[in-house]
Protein backbone atom coordinates (compact mmCIF):
# COMPACT_ATOMS: atom_id res chain seq x y z
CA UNK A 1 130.87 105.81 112.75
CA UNK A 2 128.93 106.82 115.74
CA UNK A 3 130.47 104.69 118.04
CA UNK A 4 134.09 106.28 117.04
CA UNK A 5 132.62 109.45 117.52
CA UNK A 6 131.39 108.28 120.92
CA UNK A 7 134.88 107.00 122.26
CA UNK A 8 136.66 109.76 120.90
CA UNK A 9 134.42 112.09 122.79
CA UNK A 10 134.64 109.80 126.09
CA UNK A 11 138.71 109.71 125.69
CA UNK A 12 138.56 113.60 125.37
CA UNK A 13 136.37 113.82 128.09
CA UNK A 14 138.84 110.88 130.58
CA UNK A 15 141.96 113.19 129.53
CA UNK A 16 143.42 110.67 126.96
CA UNK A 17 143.55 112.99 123.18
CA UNK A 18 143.90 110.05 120.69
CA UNK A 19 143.71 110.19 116.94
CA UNK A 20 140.42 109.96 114.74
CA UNK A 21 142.39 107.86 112.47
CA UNK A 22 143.55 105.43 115.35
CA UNK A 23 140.26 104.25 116.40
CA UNK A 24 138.77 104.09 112.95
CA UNK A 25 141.49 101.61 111.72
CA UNK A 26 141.11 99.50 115.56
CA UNK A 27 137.45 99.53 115.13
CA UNK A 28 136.31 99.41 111.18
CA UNK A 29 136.64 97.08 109.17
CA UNK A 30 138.79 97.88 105.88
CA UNK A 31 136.84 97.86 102.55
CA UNK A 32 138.43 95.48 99.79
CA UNK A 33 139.37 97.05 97.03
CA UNK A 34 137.51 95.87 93.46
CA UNK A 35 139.36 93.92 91.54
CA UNK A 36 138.88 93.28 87.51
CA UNK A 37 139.13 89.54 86.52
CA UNK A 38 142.68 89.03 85.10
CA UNK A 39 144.41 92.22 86.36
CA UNK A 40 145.68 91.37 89.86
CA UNK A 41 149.35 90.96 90.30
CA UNK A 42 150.51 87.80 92.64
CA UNK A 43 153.07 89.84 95.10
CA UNK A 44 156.48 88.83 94.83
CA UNK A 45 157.23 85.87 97.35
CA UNK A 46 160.87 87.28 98.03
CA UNK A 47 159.52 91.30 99.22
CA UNK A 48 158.56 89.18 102.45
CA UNK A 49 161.69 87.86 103.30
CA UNK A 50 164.68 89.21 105.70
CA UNK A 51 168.31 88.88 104.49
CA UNK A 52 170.28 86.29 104.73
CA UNK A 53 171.83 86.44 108.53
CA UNK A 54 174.24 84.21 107.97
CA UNK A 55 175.91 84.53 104.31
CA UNK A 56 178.70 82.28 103.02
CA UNK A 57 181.77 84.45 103.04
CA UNK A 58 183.59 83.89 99.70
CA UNK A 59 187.24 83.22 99.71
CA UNK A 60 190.11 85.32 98.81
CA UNK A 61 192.08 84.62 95.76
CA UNK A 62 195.95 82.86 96.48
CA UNK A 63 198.50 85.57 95.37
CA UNK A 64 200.65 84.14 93.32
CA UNK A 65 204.29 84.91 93.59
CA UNK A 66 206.81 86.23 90.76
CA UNK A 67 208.60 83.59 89.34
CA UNK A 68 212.07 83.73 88.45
């Protein structure tokens, strides 16, 4: 935490305001959460996915005329 401090104070002091939160997350590492054996959730494979750029287009339906 010290070094944070110390580039946030040597930013401030070049002219450059930055955000506390910013250099925490670019310098310290993230704690893992705790997890309880048998209680984590796979994620879904399809939330990473983009849409379909290219979909099929479905056909129209033939009218069909009135007979007489």
């Amino acid at each position: 935490m010290l070094d944070v401090y110390s580039i946030k104070e040597r930013l401030a002091h070049d002219g450059l305001a930055s955000d506390l939160k910013t250099i925490k997350k670019a310098l310290l590492i993230p704690e893992e959460a705790t997890r309880l054996p048998n209680s984590f959730e796979y994620p879904n494979p399809r939330t990473g996915l983009m849409a379909n750029p290219w979909p099929k287009k479905k056909k129209k339906a033939k009218k069909k005329g009135k007979k007489k």
